[in-house]
Protein backbone atom coordinates (compact mmCIF):
# COMPACT_ATOMS: atom_id res chain seq x y z
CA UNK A 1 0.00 0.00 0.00
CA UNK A 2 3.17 2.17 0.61
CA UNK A 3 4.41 1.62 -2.51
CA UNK A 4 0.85 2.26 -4.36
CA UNK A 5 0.50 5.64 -2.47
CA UNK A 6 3.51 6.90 -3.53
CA UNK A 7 3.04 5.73 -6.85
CA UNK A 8 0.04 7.88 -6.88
CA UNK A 9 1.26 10.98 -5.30
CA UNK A 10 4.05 10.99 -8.50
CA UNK A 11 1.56 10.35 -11.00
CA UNK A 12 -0.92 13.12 -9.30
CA UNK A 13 1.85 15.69 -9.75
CA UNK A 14 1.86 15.52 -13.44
CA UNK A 15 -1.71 14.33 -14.12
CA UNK A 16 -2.63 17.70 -12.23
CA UNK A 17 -0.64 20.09 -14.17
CA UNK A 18 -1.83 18.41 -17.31
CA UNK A 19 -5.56 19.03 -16.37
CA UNK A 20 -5.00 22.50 -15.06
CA UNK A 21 -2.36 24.40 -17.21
CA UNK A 22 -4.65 22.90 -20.49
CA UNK A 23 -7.52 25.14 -19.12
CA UNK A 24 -5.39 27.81 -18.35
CA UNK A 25 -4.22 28.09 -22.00
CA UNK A 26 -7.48 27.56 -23.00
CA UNK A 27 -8.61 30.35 -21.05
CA UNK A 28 -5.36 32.19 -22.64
CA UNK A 29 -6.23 32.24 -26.43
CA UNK A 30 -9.79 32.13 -26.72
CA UNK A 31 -12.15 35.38 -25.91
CA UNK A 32 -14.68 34.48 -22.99
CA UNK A 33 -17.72 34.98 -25.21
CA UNK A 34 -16.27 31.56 -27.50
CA UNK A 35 -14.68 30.00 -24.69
CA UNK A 36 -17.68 27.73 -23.49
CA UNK A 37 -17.38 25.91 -26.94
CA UNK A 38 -13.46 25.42 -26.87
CA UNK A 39 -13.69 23.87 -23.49
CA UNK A 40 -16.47 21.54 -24.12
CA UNK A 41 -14.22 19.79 -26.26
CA UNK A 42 -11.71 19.27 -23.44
CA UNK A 43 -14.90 18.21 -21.15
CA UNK A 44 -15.68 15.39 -23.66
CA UNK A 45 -12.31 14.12 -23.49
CA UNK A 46 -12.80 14.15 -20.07
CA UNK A 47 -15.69 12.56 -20.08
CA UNK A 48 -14.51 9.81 -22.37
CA UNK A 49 -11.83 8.98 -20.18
CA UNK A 50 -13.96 8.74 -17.15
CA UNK A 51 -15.90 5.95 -19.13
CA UNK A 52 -13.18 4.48 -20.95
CA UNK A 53 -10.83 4.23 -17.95
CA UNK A 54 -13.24 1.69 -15.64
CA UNK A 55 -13.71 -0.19 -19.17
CA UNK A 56 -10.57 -1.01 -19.29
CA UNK A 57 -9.77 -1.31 -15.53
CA UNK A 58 -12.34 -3.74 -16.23
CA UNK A 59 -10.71 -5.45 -19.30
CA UNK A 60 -7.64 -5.78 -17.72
CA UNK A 61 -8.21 -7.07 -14.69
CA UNK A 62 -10.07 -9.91 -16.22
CA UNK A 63 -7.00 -10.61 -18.97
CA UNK A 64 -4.35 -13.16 -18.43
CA UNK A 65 -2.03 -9.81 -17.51
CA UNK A 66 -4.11 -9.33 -14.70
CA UNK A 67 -4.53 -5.80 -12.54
CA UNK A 68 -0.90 -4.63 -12.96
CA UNK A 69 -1.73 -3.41 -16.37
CA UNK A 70 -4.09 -0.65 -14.96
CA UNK A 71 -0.99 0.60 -14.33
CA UNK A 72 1.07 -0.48 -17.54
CA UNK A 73 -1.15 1.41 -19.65
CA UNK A 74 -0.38 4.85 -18.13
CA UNK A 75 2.81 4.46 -19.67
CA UNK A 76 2.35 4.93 -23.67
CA UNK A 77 -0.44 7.26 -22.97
CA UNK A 78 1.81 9.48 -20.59
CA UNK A 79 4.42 8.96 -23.05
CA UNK A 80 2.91 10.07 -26.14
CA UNK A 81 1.16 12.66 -24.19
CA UNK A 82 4.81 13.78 -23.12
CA UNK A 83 6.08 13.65 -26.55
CA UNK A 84 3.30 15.87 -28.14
CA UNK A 85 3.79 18.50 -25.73
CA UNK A 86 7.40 18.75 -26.36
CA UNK A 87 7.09 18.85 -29.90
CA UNK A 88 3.33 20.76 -30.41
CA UNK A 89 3.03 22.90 -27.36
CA UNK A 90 4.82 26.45 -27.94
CA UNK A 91 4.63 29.16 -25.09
CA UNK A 92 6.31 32.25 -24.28
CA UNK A 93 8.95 31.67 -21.94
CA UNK A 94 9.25 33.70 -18.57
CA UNK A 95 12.42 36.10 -17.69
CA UNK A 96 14.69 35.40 -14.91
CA UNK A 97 16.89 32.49 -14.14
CA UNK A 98 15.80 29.63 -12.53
CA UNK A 99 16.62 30.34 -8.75
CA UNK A 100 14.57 33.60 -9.27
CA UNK A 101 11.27 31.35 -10.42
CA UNK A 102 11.51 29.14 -7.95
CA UNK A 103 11.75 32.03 -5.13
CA UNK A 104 8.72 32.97 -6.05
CA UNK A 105 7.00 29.55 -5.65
CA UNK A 106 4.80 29.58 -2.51
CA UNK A 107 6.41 26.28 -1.06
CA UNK A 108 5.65 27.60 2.66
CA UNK A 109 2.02 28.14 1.08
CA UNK A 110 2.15 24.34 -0.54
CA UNK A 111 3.21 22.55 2.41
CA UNK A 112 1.23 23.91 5.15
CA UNK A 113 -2.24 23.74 2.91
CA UNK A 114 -1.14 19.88 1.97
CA UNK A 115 -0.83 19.09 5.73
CA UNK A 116 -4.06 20.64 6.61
CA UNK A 117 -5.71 18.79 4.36
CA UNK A 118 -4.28 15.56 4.69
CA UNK A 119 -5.20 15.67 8.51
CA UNK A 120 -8.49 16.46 7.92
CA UNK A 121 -9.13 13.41 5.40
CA UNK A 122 -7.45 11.22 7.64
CA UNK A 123 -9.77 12.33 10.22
CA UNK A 124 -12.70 11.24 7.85
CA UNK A 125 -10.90 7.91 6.93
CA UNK A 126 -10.25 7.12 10.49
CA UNK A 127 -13.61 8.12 12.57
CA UNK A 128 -15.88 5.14 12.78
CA UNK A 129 -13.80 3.10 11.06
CA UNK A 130 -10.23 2.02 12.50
CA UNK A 131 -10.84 4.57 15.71
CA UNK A 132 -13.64 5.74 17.37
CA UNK A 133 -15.03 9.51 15.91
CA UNK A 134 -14.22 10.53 20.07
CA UNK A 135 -10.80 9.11 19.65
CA UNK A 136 -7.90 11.39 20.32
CA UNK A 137 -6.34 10.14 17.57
CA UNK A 138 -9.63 11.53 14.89
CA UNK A 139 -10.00 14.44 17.19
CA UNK A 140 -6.71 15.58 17.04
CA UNK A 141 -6.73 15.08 13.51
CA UNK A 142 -9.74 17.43 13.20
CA UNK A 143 -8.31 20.16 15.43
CA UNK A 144 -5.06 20.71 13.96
CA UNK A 145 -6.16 20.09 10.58
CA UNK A 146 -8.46 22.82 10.73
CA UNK A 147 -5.54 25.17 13.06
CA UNK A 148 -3.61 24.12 10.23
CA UNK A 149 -6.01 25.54 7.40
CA UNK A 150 -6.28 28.60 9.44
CA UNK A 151 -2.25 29.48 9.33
CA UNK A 152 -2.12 28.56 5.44
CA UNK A 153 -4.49 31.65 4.93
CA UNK A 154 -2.78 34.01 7.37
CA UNK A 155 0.33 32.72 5.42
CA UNK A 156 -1.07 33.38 1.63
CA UNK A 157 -2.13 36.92 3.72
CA UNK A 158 1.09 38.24 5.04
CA UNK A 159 3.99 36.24 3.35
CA UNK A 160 4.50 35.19 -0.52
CA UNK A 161 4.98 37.49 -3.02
CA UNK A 162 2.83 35.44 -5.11
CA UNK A 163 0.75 32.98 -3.19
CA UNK A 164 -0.98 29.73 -4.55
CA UNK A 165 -4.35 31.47 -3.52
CA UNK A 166 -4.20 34.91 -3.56
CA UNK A 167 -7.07 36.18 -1.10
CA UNK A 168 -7.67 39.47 -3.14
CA UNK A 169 -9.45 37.09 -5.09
CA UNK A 170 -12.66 36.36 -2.75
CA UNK A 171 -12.96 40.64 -2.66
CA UNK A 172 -15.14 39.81 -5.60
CA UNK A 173 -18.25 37.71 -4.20
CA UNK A 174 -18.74 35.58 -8.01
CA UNK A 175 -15.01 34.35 -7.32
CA UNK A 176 -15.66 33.01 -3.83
CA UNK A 177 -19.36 31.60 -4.92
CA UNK A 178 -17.81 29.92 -7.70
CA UNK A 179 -14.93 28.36 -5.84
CA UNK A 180 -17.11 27.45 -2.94
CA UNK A 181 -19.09 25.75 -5.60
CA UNK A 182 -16.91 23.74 -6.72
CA UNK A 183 -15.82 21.87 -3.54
CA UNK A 184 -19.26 20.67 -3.66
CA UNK A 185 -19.74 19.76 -7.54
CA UNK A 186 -16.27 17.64 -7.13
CA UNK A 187 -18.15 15.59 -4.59
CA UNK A 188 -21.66 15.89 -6.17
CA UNK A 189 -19.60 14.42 -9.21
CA UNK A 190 -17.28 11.57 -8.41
CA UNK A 191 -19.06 9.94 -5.80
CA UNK A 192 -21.73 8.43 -8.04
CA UNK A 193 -18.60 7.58 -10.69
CA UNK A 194 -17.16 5.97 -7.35
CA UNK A 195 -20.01 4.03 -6.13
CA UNK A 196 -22.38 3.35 -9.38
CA UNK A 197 -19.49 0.72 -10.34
CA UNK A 198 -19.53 -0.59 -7.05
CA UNK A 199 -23.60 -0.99 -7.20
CA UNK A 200 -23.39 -2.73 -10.14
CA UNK A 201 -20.63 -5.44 -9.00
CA UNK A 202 -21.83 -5.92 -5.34
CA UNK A 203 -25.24 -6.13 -5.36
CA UNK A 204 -25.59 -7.13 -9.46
CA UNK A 205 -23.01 -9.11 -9.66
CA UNK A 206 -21.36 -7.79 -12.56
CA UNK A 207 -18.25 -7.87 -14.14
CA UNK A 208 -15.38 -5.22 -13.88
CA UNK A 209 -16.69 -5.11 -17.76
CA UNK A 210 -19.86 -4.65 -16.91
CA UNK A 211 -20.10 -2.43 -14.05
CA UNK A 212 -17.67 -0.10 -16.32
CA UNK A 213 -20.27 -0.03 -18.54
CA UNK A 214 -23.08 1.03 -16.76
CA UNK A 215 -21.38 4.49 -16.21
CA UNK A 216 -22.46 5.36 -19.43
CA UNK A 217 -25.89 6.72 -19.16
CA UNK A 218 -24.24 8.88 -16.05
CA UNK A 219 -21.48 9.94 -18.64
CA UNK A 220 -22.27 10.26 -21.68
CA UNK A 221 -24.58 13.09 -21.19
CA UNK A 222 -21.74 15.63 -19.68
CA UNK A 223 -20.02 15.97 -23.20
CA UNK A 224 -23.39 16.13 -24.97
CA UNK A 225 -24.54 18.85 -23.13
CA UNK A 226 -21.96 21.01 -22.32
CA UNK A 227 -21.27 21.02 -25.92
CA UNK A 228 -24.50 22.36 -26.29
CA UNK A 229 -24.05 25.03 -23.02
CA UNK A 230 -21.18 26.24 -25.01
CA UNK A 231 -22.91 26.50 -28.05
CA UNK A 232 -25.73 28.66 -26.32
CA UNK A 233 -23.66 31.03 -23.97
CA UNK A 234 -21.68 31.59 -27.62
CA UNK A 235 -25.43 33.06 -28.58
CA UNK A 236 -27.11 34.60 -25.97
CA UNK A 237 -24.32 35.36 -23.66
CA UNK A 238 -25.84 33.78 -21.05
CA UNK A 239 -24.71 31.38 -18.11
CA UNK A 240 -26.27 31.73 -15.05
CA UNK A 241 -29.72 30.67 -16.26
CA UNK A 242 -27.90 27.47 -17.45
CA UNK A 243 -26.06 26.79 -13.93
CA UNK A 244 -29.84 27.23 -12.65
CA UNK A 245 -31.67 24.83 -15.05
CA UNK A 246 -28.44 22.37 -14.54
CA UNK A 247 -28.41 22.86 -10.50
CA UNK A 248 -32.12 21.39 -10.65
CA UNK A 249 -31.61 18.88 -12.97
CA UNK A 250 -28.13 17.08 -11.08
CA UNK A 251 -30.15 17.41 -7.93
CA UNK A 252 -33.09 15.43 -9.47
CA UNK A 253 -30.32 13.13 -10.22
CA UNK A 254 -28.41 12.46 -7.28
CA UNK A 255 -32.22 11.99 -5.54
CA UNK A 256 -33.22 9.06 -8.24
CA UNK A 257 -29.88 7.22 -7.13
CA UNK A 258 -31.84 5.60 -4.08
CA UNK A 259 -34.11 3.89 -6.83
CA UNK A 260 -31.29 1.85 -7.34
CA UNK A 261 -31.89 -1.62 -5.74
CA UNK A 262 -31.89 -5.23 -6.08
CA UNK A 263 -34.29 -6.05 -8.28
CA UNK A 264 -33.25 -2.77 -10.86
CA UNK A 265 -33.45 -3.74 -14.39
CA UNK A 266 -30.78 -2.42 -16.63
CA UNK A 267 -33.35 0.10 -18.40
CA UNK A 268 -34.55 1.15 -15.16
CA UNK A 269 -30.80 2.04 -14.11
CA UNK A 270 -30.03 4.01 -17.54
CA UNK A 271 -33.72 6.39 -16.64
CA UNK A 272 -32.18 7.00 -13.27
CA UNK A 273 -28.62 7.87 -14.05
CA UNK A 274 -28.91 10.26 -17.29
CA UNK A 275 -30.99 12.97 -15.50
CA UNK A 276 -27.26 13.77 -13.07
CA UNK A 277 -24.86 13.56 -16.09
CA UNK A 278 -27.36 16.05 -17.84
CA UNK A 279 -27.41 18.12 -14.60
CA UNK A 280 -23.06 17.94 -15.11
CA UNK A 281 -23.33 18.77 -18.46
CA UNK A 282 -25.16 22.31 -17.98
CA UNK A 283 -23.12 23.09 -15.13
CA UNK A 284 -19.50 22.49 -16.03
CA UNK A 285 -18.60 25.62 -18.22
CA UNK A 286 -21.00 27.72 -17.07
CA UNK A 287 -19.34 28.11 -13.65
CA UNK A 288 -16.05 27.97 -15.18
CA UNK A 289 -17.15 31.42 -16.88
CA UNK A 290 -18.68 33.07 -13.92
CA UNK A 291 -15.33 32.51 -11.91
CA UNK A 292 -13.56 34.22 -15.47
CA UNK A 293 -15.28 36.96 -15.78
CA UNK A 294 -14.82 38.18 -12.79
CA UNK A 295 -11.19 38.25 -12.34
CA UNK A 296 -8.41 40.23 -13.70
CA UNK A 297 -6.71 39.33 -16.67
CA UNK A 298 -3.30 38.88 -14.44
CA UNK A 299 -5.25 36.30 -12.04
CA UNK A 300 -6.73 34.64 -15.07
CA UNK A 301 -3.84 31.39 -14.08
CA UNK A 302 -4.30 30.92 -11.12
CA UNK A 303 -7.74 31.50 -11.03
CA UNK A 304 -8.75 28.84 -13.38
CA UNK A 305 -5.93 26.54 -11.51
CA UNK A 306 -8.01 26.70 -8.32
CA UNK A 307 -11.24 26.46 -9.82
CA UNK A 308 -9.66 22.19 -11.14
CA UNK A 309 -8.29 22.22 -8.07
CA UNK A 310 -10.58 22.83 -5.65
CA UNK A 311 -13.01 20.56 -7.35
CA UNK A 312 -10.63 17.80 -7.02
CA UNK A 313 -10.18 18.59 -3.11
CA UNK A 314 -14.01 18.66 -2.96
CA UNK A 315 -14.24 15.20 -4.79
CA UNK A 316 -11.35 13.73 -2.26
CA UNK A 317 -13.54 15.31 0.64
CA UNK A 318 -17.02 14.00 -0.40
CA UNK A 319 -15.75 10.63 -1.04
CA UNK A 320 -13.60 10.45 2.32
CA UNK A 321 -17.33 11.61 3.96
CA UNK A 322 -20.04 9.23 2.26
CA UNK A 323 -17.07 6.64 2.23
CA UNK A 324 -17.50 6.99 6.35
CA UNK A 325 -21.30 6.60 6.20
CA UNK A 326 -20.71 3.50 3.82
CA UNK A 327 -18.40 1.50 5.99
CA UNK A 328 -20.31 2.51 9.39
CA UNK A 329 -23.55 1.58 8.08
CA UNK A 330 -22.44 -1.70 6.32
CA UNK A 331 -20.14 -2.60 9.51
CA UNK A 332 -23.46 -2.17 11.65
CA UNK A 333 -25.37 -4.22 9.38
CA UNK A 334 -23.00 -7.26 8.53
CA UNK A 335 -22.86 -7.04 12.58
CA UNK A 336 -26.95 -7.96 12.71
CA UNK A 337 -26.31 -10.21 9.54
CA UNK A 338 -23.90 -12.24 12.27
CA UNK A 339 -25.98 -12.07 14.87
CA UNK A 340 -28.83 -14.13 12.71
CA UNK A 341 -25.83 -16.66 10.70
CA UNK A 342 -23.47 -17.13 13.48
CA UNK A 343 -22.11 -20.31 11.93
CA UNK A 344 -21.37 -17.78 8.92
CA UNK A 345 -19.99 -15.00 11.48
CA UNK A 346 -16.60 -15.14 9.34
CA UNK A 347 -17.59 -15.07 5.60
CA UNK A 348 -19.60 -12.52 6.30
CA UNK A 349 -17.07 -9.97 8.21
CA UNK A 350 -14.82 -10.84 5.36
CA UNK A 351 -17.40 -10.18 2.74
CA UNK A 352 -16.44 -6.56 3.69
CA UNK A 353 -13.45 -6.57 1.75
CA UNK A 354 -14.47 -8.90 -0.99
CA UNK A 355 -17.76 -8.95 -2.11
CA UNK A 356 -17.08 -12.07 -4.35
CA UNK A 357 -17.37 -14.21 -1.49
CA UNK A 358 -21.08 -13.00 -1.77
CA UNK A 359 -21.88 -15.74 -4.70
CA UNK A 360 -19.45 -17.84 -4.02
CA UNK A 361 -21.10 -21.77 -3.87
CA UNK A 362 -22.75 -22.99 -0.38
CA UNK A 363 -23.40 -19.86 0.58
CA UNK A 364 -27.32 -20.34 1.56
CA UNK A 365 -29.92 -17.99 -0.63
CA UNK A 366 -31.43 -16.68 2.56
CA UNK A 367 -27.80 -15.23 3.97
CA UNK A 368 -26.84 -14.23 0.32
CA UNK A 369 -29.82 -12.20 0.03
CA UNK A 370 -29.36 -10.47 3.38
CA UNK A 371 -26.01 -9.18 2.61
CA UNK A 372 -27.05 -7.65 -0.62
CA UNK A 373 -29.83 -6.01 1.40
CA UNK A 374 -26.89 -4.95 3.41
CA UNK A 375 -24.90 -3.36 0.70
CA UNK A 376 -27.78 -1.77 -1.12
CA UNK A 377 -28.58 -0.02 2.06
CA UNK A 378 -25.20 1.32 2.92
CA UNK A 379 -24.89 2.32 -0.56
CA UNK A 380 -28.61 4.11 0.28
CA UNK A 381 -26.91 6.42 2.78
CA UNK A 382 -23.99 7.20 0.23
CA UNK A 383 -26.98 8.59 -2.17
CA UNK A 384 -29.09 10.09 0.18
CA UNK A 385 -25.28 12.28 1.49
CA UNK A 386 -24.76 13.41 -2.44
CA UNK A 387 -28.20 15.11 -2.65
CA UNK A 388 -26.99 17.99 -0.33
CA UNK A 389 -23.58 18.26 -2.36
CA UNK A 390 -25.85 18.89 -5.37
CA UNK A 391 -28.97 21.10 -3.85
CA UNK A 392 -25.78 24.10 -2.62
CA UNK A 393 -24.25 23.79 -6.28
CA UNK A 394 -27.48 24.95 -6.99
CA UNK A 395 -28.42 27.22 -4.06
CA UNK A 396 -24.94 28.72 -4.31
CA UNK A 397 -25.17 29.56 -8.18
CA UNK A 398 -28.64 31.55 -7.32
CA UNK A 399 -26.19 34.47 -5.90
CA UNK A 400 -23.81 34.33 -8.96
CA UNK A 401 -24.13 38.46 -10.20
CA UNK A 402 -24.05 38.16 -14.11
CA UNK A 403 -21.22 39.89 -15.71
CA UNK A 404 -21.30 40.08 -20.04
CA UNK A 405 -18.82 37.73 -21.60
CA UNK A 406 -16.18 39.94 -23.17
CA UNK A 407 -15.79 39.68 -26.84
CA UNK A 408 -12.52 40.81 -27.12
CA UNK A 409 -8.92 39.14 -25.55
CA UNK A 410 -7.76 39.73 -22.37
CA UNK A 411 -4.03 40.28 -21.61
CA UNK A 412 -2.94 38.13 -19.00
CA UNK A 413 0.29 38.66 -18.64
CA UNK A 414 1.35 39.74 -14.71
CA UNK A 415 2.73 42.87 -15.89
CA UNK A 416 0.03 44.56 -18.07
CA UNK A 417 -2.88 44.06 -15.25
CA UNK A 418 -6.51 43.21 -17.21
CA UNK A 419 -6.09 45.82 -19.93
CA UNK A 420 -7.69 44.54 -22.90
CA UNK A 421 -5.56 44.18 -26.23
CA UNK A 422 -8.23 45.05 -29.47
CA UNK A 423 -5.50 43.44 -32.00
């Protein structure tokens, strides 16, 4: 597990500046009025890959290769994705040697945020699970996590002379709204691409294929439609109407996940999940534009670096949350299921942390069909927490002011401010 975790926090630092630097060029070269179409091509990449990458978790965990090619496969990807930007990507180069660039990194700012966060998941992970939420151990966790929080902003206050997160940006309430917002759409948005999969293979008994598959209908619909958001904002001009009509529609969506049972048929499933990945699709570049509008050309970077960002940290903080209320609720229920099949007592603890044991032969119908019970209930709870995730991306985008898309570039560069250049 050491050796996984650090494989991840290498592959995070480069997978992150892939997905934010390509917005922030994006956001670079295109005028804000035309922007909502250029982006919703990079959202149906997205998209794709969110689809295509359990498909072929799927794939090849079932080959003869077996799971290590999950990993494998990042390789010629990365590669060629390496190789195109050295040979495609062209971008003015800053002044100043390289000790002067990296004084002006905000490592103090960096470290201290990192901590605070990783405290405060580790509280989540922890509380109810391995320790006890009145622990020391979780409640120390919580205290200095949040202490720690607290010193990165009087640090990005007082000392860098360009901070990761520079607070003159809340001043402007649209930039705060739309940041806020998206802590809440990362975890309105990967839990259900978390725990649809594990729906379908727990209590369906699906393949990794198969469950990989039935992401689709939640999918497909964020390309399709934020296509078309960027095709009307181009038109009328218009976003905050479409975060409105989307903020409805992805909370509609996140309440038909507790339809989701046992007995689901695979057409019922496909009606329940398109409604939230239409809900995704209107919302996506719509509060991507709100945050753009309303900041200065010269915060334009790190603006739209916070904005991935934060959605990210709001995805890692939903999932640590509902994850909590998955494994308390299922560990309370396997505990009853015990209680009932004592001569079972240790297939079904271990059925925790693989579910194949659920089908495997002898087990008797009556105890197989109380653990499912057990899993579609825990998995319940983890539906009925991403309703309120969705309902404040909505309730926050009702105090977004509207500000005209510009029609004309933006200079960007630190030194000329936000004048506009008419060339």
């Amino acid at each position: 597990m050491g050796m996984l975790i650090g494989g991840r926090v290498v592959q995070g630092l480069g997978a992150s500046s892939l997905l934010a630097l390509s917005m922030v060029i994006i956001s670079d070269i295109s005028i804000e009025r035309e922007r909502g179409k250029i982006t919703s091509v990079f959202v149906s990449i997205w998209a794709a890959s969110s689809v295509l990458g359990p498909l072929f978790g799927g794939v090849f965990t079932q080959s003869k290769g077996g799971w290590p090619w999950v990993f494998y496969f990042s390789l010629p990807v990365g590669g060629l994705g390496g190789i195109f930007v050295i040979l495609f990507l062209r971008l003015p180069r800053p002044q100043g040697s390289l000790t002067e660039k990296l004084k002006r990194v905000d490592f103090l700012g960096i470290v201290v945020l990192v901590g605070g966060i990783v405290m405060l998941l580790l509280a989540l992970g922890f509380g109810g699970e391995s320790h006890p939420w009145s622990s020391p151990v979780v409640i120390c966790l919580l205290v200095f996590g949040i202490i720690t929080v607290g010193i990165f902003v009087l640090i990005e206050w007082k000392i860098p002379a360009e901070p990761i997160m520079p607070l003159r940006l809340f001043k402007n309430s649209n930039v705060g709204i739309s940041l806020m917002q998206q802590i809440f759409t990362g975890a309105a948005m990967f839990s259900p691409i978390f725990y649809i999969p594990i729906f379908f293979s727990v209590v369906m008994n699906s393949t990794p294929i198969s469950a990989g598959l039935h992401l689709l209908p939640l999918i497909l619909p964020v390309p399709i439609f934020s296509i078309m958001t960027g095709f009307i904002m181009d038109k009328t001009g218009r976003y905050r109407e479409l975060q409105w009509f989307g903020g409805v529609i992805m909370t509609a969506g996140a309440a038909l996940f507790r339809l989701l049972d046992e007995n689901t048929t695979t057409g019922k499933s496909i009606g329940i999940l398109i409604p939230a990945g239409l809900g995704m699709g209107f919302t996506l570049q719509p509060m991507q534009l709100a945050l753009q509008t309303s900041i200065e050309g010269r915060d334009m970077a790190v603006g739209t670096t916070l904005f991935v960002a934060i959605r990210s940290l709001g995805g890692s903080i939903g999932l640590a949350v509902l994850q909590t209320i998955y494994t308390n609720t299922l560990s309370s229920s396997l505990g009853d299921i015990v209680r009932q099949f004592p001569e079972y007592a240790e297939l079904i603890l271990a059925s925790a942390n693989n579910q194949s044991l659920i089908y495997t032969d002898g087990v008797p119908a009556a105890l197989r069909t109380s653990i499912i019970a057990a899993y579609v209930k825990s998995l319940h709870y983890v539906f009925y927490g991403t309703i309120p995730f969705a309902a404040l991306v909505l309730v926050l985008s009702l105090f977004i002011k509207h500000i005209p898309l510009r029609t004309r570039m933006v200079e960007t560069h630190a030194n000329k401010g936000s004048e506009e250049n008419t060339t």
